[in-house]
Protein backbone atom coordinates (compact mmCIF):
# COMPACT_ATOMS: atom_id res chain seq x y z
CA UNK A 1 137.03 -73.67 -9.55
CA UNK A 2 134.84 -71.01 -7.54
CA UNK A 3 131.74 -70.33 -8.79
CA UNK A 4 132.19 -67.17 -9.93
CA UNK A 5 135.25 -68.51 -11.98
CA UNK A 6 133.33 -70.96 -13.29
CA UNK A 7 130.67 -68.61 -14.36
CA UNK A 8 133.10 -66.21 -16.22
CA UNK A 9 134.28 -69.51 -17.94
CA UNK A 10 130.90 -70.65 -19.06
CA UNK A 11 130.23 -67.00 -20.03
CA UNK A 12 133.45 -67.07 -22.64
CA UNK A 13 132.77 -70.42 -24.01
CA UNK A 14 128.95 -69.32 -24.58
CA UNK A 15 130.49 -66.02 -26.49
CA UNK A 16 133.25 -67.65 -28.61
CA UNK A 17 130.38 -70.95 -29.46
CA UNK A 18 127.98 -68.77 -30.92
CA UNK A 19 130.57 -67.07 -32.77
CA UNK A 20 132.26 -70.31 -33.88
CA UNK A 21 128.34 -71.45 -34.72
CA UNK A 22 127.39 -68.37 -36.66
CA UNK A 23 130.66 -69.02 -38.70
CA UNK A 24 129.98 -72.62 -39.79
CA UNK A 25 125.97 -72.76 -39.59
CA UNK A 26 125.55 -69.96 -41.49
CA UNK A 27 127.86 -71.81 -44.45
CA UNK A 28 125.17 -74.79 -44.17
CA UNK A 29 122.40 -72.06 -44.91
CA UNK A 30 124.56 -70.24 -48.01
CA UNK A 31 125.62 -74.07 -49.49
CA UNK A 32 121.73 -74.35 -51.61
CA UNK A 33 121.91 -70.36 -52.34
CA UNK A 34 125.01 -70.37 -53.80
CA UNK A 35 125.25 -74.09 -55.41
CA UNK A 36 127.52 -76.12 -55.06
CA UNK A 37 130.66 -74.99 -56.98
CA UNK A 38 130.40 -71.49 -56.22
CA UNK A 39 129.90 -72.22 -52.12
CA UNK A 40 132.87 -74.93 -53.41
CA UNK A 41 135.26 -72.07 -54.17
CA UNK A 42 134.27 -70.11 -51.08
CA UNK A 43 135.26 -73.03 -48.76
CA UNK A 44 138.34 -74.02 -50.09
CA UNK A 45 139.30 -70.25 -50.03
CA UNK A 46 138.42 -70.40 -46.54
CA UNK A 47 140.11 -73.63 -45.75
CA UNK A 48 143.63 -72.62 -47.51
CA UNK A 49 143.88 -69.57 -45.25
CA UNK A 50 142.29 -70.82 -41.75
CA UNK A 51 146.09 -71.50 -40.73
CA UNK A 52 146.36 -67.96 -40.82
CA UNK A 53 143.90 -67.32 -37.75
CA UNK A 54 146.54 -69.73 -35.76
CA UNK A 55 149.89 -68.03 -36.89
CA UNK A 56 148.26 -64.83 -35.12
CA UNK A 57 146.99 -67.07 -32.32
CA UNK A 58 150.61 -67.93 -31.24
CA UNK A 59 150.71 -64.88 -29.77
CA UNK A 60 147.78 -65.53 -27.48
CA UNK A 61 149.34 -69.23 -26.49
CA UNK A 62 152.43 -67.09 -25.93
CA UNK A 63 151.09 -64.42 -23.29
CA UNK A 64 149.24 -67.60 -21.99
CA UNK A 65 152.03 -69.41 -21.20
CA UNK A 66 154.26 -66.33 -20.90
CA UNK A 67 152.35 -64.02 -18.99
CA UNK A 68 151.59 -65.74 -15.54
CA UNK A 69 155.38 -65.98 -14.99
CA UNK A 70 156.28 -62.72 -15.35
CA UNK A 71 155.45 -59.43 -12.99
CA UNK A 72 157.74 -56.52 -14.33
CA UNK A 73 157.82 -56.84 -17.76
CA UNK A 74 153.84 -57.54 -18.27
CA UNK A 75 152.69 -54.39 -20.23
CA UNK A 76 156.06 -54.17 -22.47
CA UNK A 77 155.43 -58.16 -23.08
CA UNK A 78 151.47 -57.48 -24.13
CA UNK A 79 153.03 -54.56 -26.50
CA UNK A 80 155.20 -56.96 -28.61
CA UNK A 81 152.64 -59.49 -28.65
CA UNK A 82 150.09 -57.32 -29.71
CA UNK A 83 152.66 -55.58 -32.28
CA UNK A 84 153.43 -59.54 -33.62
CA UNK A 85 149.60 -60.08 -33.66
CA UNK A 86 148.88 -57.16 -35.94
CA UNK A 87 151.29 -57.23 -38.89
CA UNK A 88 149.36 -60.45 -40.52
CA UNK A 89 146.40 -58.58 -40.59
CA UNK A 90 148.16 -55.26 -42.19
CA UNK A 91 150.19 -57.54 -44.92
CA UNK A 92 146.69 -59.30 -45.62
CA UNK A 93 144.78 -56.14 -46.09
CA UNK A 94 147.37 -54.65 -48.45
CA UNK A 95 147.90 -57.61 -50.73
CA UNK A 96 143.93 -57.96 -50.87
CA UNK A 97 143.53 -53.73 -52.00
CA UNK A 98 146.15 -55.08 -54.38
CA UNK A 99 144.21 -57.98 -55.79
CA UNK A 100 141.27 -56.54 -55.53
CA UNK A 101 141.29 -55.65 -59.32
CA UNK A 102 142.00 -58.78 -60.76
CA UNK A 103 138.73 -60.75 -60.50
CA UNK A 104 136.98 -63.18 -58.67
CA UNK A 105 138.83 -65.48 -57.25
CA UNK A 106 142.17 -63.60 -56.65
CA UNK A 107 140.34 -61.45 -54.67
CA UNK A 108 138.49 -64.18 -53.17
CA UNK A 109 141.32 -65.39 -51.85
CA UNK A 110 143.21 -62.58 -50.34
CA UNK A 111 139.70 -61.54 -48.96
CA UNK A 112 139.74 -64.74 -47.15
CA UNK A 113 143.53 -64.06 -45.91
CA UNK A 114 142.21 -61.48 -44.21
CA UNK A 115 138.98 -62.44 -42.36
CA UNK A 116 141.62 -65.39 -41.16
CA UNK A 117 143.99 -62.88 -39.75
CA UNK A 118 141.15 -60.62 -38.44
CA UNK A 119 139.79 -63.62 -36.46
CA UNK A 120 142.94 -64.18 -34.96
CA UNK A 121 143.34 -60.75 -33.85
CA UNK A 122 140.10 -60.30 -32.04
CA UNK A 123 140.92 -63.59 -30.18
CA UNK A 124 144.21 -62.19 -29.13
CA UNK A 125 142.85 -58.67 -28.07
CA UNK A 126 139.88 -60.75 -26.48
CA UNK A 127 142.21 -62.74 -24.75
CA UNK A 128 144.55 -60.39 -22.76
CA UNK A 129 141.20 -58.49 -21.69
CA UNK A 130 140.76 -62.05 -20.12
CA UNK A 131 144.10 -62.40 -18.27
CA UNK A 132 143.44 -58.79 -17.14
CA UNK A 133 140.73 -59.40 -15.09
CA UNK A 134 137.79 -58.32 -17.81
CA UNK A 135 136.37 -61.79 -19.18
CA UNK A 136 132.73 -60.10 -19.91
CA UNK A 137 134.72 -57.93 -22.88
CA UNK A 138 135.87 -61.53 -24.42
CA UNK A 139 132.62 -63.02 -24.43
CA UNK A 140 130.72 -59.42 -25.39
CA UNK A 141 133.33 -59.15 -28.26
CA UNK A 142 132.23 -62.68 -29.64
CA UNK A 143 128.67 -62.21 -29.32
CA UNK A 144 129.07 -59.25 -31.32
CA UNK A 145 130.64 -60.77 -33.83
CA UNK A 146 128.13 -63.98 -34.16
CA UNK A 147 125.43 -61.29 -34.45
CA UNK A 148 127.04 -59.41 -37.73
CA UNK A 149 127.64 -62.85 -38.50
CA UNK A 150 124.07 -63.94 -38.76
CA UNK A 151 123.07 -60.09 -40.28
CA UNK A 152 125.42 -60.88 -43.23
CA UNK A 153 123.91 -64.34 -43.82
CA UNK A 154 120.60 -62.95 -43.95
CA UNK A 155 121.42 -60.61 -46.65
CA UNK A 156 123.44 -63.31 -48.39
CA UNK A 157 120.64 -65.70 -48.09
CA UNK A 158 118.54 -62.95 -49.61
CA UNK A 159 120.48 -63.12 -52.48
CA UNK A 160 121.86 -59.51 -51.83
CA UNK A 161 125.80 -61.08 -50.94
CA UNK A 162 127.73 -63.01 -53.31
CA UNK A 163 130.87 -64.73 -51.47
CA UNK A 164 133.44 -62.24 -52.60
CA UNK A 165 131.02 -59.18 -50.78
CA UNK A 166 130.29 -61.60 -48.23
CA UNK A 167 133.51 -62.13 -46.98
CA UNK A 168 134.12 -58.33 -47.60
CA UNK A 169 131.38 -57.40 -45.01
CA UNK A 170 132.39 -59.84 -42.17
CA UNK A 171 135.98 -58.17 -42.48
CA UNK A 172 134.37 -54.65 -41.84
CA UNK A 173 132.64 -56.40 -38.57
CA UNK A 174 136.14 -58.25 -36.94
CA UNK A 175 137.87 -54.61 -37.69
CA UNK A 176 135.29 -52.84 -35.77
CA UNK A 177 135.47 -55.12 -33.44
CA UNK A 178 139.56 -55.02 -32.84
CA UNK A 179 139.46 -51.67 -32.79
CA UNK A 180 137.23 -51.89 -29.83
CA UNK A 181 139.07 -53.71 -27.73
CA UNK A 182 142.04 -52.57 -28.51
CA UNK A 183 140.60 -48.81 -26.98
CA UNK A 184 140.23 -50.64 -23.91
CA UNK A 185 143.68 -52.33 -23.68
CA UNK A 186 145.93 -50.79 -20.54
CA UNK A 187 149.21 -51.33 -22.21
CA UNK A 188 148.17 -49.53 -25.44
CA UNK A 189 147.90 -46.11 -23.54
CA UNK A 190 150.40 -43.85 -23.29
CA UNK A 191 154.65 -44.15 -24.58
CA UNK A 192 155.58 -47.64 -24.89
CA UNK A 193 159.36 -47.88 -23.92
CA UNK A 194 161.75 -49.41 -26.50
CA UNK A 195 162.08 -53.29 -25.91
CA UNK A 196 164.87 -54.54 -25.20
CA UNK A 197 166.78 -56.97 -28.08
CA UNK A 198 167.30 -59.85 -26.07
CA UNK A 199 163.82 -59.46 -24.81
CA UNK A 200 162.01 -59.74 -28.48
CA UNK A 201 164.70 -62.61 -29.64
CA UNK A 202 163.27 -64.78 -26.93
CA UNK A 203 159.66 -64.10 -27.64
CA UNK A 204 160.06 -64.75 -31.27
CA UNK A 205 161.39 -67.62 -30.50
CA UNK A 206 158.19 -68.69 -28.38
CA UNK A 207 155.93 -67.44 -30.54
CA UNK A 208 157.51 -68.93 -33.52
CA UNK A 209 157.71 -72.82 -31.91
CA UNK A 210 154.32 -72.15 -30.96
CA UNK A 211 152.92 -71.15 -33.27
CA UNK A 212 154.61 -73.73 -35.97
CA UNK A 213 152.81 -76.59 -34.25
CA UNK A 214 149.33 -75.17 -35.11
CA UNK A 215 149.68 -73.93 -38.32
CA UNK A 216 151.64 -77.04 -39.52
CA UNK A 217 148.33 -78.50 -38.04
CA UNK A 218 146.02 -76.36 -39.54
CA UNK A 219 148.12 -76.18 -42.90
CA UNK A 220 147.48 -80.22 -43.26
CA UNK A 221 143.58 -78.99 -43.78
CA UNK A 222 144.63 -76.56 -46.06
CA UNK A 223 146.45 -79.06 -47.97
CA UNK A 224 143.63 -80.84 -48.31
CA UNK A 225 141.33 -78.20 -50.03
CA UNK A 226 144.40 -77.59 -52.45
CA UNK A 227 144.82 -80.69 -53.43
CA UNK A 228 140.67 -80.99 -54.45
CA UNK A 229 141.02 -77.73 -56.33
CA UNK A 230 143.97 -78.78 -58.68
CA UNK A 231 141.93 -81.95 -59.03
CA UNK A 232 138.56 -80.20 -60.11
CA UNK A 233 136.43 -81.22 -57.93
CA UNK A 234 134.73 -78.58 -55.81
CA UNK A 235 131.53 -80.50 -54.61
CA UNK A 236 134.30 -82.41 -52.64
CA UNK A 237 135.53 -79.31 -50.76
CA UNK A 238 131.73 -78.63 -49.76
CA UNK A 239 131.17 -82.42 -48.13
CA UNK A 240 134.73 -81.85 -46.94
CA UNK A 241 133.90 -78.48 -45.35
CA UNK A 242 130.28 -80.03 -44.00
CA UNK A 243 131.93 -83.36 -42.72
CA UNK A 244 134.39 -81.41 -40.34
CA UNK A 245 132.09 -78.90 -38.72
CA UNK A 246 131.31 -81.61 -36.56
CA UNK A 247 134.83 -82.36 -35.70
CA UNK A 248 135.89 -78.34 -36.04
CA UNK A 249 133.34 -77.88 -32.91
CA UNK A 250 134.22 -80.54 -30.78
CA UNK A 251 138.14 -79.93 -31.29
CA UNK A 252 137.24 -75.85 -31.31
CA UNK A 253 135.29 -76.64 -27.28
CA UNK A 254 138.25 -78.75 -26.26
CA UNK A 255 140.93 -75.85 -26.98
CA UNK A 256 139.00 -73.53 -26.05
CA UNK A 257 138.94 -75.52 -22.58
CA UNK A 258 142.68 -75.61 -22.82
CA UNK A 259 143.52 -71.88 -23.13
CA UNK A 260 140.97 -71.18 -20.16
CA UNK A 261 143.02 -73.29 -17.73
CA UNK A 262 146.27 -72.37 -19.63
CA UNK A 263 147.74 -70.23 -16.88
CA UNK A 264 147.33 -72.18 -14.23
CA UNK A 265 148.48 -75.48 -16.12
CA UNK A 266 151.58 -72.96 -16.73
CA UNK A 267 152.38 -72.35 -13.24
CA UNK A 268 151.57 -76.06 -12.05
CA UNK A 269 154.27 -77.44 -14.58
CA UNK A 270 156.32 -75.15 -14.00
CA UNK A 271 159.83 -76.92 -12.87
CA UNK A 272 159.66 -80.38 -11.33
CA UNK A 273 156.37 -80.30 -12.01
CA UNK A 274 157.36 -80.23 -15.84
CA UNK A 275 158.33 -84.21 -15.56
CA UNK A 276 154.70 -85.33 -14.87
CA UNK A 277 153.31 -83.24 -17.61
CA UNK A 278 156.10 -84.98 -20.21
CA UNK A 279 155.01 -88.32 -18.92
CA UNK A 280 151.51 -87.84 -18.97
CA UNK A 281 151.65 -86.39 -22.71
CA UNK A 282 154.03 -89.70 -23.77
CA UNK A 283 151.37 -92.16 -22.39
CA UNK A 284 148.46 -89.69 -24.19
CA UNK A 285 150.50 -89.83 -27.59
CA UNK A 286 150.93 -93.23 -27.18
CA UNK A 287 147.46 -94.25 -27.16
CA UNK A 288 146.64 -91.97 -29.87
CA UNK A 289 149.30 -93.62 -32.09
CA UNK A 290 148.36 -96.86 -31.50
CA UNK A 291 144.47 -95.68 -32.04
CA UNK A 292 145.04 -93.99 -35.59
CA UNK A 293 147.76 -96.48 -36.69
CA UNK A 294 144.59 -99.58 -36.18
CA UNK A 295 142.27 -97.28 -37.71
CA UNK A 296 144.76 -96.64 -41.02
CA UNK A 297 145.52 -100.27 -41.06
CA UNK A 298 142.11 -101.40 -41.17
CA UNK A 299 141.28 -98.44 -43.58
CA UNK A 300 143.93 -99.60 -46.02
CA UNK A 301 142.44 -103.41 -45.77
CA UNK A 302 139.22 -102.52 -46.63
CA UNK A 303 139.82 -100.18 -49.49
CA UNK A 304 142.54 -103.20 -50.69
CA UNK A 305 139.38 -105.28 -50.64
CA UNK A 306 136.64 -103.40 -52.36
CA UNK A 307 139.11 -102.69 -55.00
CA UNK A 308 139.98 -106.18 -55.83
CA UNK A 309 135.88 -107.16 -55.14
CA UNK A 310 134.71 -104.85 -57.97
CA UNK A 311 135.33 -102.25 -60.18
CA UNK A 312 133.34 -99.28 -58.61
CA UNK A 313 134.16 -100.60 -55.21
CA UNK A 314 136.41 -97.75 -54.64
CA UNK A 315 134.17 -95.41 -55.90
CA UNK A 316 131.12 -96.70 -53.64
CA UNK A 317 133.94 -96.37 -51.08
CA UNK A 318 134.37 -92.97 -51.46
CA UNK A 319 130.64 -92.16 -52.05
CA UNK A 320 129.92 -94.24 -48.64
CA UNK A 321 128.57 -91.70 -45.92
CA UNK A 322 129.49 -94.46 -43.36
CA UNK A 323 132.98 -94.12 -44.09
CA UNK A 324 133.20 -90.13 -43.67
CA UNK A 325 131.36 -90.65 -40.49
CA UNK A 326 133.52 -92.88 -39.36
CA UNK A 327 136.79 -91.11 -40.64
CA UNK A 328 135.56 -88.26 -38.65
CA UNK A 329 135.07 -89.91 -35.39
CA UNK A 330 138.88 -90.97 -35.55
CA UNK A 331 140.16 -88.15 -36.47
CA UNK A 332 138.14 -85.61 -34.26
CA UNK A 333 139.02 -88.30 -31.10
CA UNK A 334 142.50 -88.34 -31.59
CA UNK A 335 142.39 -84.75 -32.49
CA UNK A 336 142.04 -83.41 -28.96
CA UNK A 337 144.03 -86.37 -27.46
CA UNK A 338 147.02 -84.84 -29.22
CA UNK A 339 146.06 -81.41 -28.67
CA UNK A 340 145.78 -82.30 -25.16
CA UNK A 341 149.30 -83.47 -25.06
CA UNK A 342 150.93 -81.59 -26.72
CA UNK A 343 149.44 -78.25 -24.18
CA UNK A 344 151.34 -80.35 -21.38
CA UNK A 345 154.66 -80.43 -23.35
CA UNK A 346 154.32 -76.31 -24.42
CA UNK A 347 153.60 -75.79 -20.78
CA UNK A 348 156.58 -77.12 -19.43
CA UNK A 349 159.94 -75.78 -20.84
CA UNK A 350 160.86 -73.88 -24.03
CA UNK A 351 162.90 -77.01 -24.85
CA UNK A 352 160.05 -79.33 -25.33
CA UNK A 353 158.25 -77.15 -28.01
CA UNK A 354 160.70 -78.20 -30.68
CA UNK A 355 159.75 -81.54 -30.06
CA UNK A 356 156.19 -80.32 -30.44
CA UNK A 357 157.03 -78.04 -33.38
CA UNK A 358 159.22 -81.14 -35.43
CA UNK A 359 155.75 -83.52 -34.84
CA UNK A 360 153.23 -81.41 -36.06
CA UNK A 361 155.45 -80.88 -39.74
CA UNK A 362 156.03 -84.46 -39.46
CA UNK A 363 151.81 -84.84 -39.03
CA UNK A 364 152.09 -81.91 -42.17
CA UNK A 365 154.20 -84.15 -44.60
CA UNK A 366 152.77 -87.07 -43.95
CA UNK A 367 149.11 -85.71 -44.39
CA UNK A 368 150.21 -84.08 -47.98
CA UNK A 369 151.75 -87.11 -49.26
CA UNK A 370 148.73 -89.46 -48.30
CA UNK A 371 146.28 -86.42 -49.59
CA UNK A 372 147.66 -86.66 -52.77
CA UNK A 373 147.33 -90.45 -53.11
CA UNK A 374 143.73 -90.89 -51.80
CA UNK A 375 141.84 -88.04 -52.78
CA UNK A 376 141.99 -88.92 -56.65
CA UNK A 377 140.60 -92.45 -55.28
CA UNK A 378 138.66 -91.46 -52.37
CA UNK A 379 137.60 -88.01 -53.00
CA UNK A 380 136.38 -86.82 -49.02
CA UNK A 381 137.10 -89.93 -47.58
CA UNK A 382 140.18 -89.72 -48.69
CA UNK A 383 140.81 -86.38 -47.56
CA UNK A 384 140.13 -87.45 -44.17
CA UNK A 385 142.13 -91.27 -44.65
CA UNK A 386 144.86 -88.26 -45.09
CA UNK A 387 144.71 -86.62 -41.82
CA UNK A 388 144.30 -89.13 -39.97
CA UNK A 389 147.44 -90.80 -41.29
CA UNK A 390 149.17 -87.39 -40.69
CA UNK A 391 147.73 -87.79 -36.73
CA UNK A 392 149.40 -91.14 -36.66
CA UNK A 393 152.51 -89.59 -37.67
CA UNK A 394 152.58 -87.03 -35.15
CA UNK A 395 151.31 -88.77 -32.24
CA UNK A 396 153.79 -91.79 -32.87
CA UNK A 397 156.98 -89.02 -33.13
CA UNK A 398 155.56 -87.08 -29.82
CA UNK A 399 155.61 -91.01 -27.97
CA UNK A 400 159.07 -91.14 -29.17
CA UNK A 401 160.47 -87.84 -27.94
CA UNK A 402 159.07 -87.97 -24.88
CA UNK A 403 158.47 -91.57 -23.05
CA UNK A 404 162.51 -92.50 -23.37
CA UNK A 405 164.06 -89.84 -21.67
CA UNK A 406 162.88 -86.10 -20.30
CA UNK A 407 162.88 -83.45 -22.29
CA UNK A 408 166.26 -81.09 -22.30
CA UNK A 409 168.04 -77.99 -22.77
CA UNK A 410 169.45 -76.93 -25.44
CA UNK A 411 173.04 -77.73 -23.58
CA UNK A 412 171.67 -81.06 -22.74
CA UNK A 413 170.96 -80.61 -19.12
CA UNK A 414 167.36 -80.74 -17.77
CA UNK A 415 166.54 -77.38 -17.24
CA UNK A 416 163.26 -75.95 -14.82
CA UNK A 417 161.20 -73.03 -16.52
C-alpha cells in the first residue's frame, strides 16, 4: 500500500469512526437525560431496525465485489445499484408520514426505519465516490454527519429533543447529506439507458445473497431487543445497547477494513485463486466453531451450577458484570473471525454465497431460539449467551460447506468468476 493509498484509507476510517462514535457516544450522554425506560424504548427501536442499514448496504458489497470486474457496463451497473439502494429509504419514509399520527412509539419506530435506511444510503453513495477515484467526499460526507450528530445531542441533552424529535432531526441531516453526494455522482447525469433483463436478474441475485448474510446477522440483534420488549424489561435493552458498543466498534473497524481492500481481494480471488480463499475461510470457521462451541459449553456448566448452588444464583448470574464482559469478548472475537471468512467466500464465486447466505439464517435461528430461553433467566447475559450460540452455529455450518470439498456451480462443476 503506497502512501498516498494508505493516507486516503486512514482518512475514510477517521470520517466513518467519528461518525460511528457520534452515533453510539452520544446515546451514553442521552441514557441519564432520558432515564432509563424511555432511552430503553429508543434503543430497542434502534436495534429492531439496524438490519435495515445492511439490506441497503448489499448494494455497496455488490459494486464492491461487482465493480472491479467489469469495464463496459460500470455506469449502467452504479444506476441499478443506486436505484436498489434507494427504494428502502422511500418505503421507510412513507410508512413513517403514515404513522406519524398514531403516537409515540409507532412513530418511534418507523422513525427509526428510516434513519436505518438513510445510513445505509449515504454509505452506498459514499462508497462509489470511493471506487471513483474521490475518497475525500466519503470521509467529508461522514464528518458531516458526526457533526449534526453531536449538534442534535446537544440540544437533546438540553432537554430541547425528546427521542421521537431526535431521531426526526438526524433523518433531516443523512437526507441532506445523500442528496449531496448524489449531485456529485457521474452516472446520475444525463439519460440512463434501459437495463437490460438479464442484466438486473443477475444483480438481484447478488445483491440478494449478499445481502441475506448480513441482515440475517444483524436481524439476530434485533431479535434480541424484541424478545426484552415482549418480556418488559427495558433497562435490559439499555445494558444490552451499552455492552455492545464496545463490540459494535471493534467489529464496525474490522469491516470497515474489509470493504477498503474489497476490490482488490475481488480481483486476487478471482478464479484459481478462489480455492485458497475457500480454504483459508474453512480453517478460519473452524477455529471460530471450536472457540464459541468451548465458550457455550462452559457457559451452560456454570449457569447449571449456580442454579443448583442457590436460589438467586441465576439471578447474580445475570446481574454479574464479569459475565457480560466476558460474553462480549467472545462474541466480538469470533465476530470478525467469521466476518473475515465469510468476505473470502463472497469474493470468490457467486456459488459460494449461498453457502454464506444458508449459515448466517442458520446463526439467525439458532440465536432466536436460545434468546428466548436465556433472556427470561439471564436478562443481558443472556442476550449475549444467545448470539454467541447463534456464532457457533454459523461458523460450525461455514467449516462444513467448505473444508470437504470446493465450492461449485450451480451444475456441479467448479466454475472460475
Amino acid at each position: 500500500m503506497t502512501a498516498p493509498v494508505r493516507a486516503a484509507a486512514l482518512r475514510i476510517i477517521a470520517g466513518r469512526g467519528a461518525a460511528r462514535a457520534a452515533v453510539q457516544f452520544a446515546m451514553v450522554a442521552l441514557l441519564p437525560v432520558w432515564g432509563v425506560d424511555e432511552f430503553g424504548r429508543y434503543a430497542a427501536a434502534i436495534g429492531t431496525f439496524f438490519w435495515l442499514v445492511l439490506l441497503v448496504t448489499a448494494m455497496e458489497k455488490a459494486a464492491l465485489t461487482v465493480l472491479p470486474r467489469t469495464r463496459l457496463t460500470t455506469g449502467r451497473i452504479t444506476r441499478m445499484l443506486l436505484a436498489r439502494a434507494a427504494v428502502p429509504l422511500a418505503v421507510t419514509a412513507a410508512v413513517a408520514l403514515l404513522l406519524a399520527p398514531l403516537g409515540e412509539t409507532p412513530a418511534l419506530y418507523a422513525a427509526a426505519a428510516v434513519w436505518a435506511a438513510g445510513q445505509g444510503l449515504l454509505s452506498v453513495l459514499a462508497t462509489l465516490h470511493r471506487m471513483d477515484g474521490r475518497p475525500g467526499r466519503d470521509s467529508a460526507a461522514f464528518l458531516a454527519l458526526a457533526g449534526w450528530v453531536v449538534i442534535a445531542s446537544g440540544l437533546a441533552v438540553a432537554g430541547l429533543l425528546r427521542p421521537y424529535a431526535y431521531l426526526l432531526t438526524l433523518i433531516a441531516g443523512v437526507l441532506l447529506d445523500c442528496f449531496v453526494l448524489a449531485l456529485g455522482i457521474p452516472a446520475l447525469r444525463g439519460r440512463s439507458p434501459r437495463p437490460r433483463r438479464r442484466l438486473g436478474g443477475l444483480l438481484n441475485r447478488r445483491v440478494l445473497l449478499l445481502g441475506l448474510s448480513d441482515v440475517a446477522d444483524s436481524c439476530s440483534g434485533s431479535v434480541l431487543y424484541l424478545v426484552i420488549a415482549f418480556a418488559g424489561r427495558p433497562a435490559d435493552s439499555a445494558a444490552l445497547y451499552l455492552a455492545l458498543l464496545v463490540s459494535g466498534a471493534l467489529c464496525g473497524l474490522c469491516l470497515l477494513l474489509l470493504r477498503l481492500r474489497q476490490p482488490v481481494t475481488s480481483l486476487r480471488l478471482r478464479g484459481l485463486g478462489g480455492e485458497a480463499g475457500r480454504r483459508r475461510a474453512g480453517r478460519v470457521a473452524g477455529w471460530a466453531a471450536a472457540v464459541t462451541g468451548g465458550a457455550v459449553a462452559l457457559a451452560l456448566a456454570g449457569v447449571l451450577a449456580a442454579g443448583l448452588s442457590n436460589v438467586d444464583g441465576l439471578a447474580a448470574v445475570g446481574a454479574s458484570r464479569l459475565a457480560l464482559g466476558t460474553a462480549v469478548a467472545v462474541e466480538m472475537t469470533v465476530f470478525c473471525a467469521v466476518l473475515y471468512a465469510v468476505n473470502l467466500l463472497e469474493n470468490t464465486n457467486g456459488a459460494a454465497l449461498t453457502v454464506t447466505s444458508s449459515a448466517s439464517l442458520l446463526g439467525l435461528a439458532t440465536t432466536a431460539v436460545a434468546a428466548v430461553a436465556a433472556i427470561p433467566v439471564l436478562h443481558a447475559v443472556g442476550a449475549l449467551l444467545a448470539l454467541v450460540t447463534g456464532l457457533a452455529a454459523k461458523s460450525g455450518l461455514l467449516y462444513l460447506r467448505t473444508r470437504p470439498e470446493p465450492v461449485t456451480s450451480w451444475a456441479g462443476r467448479p466454475r472460475a468468476a
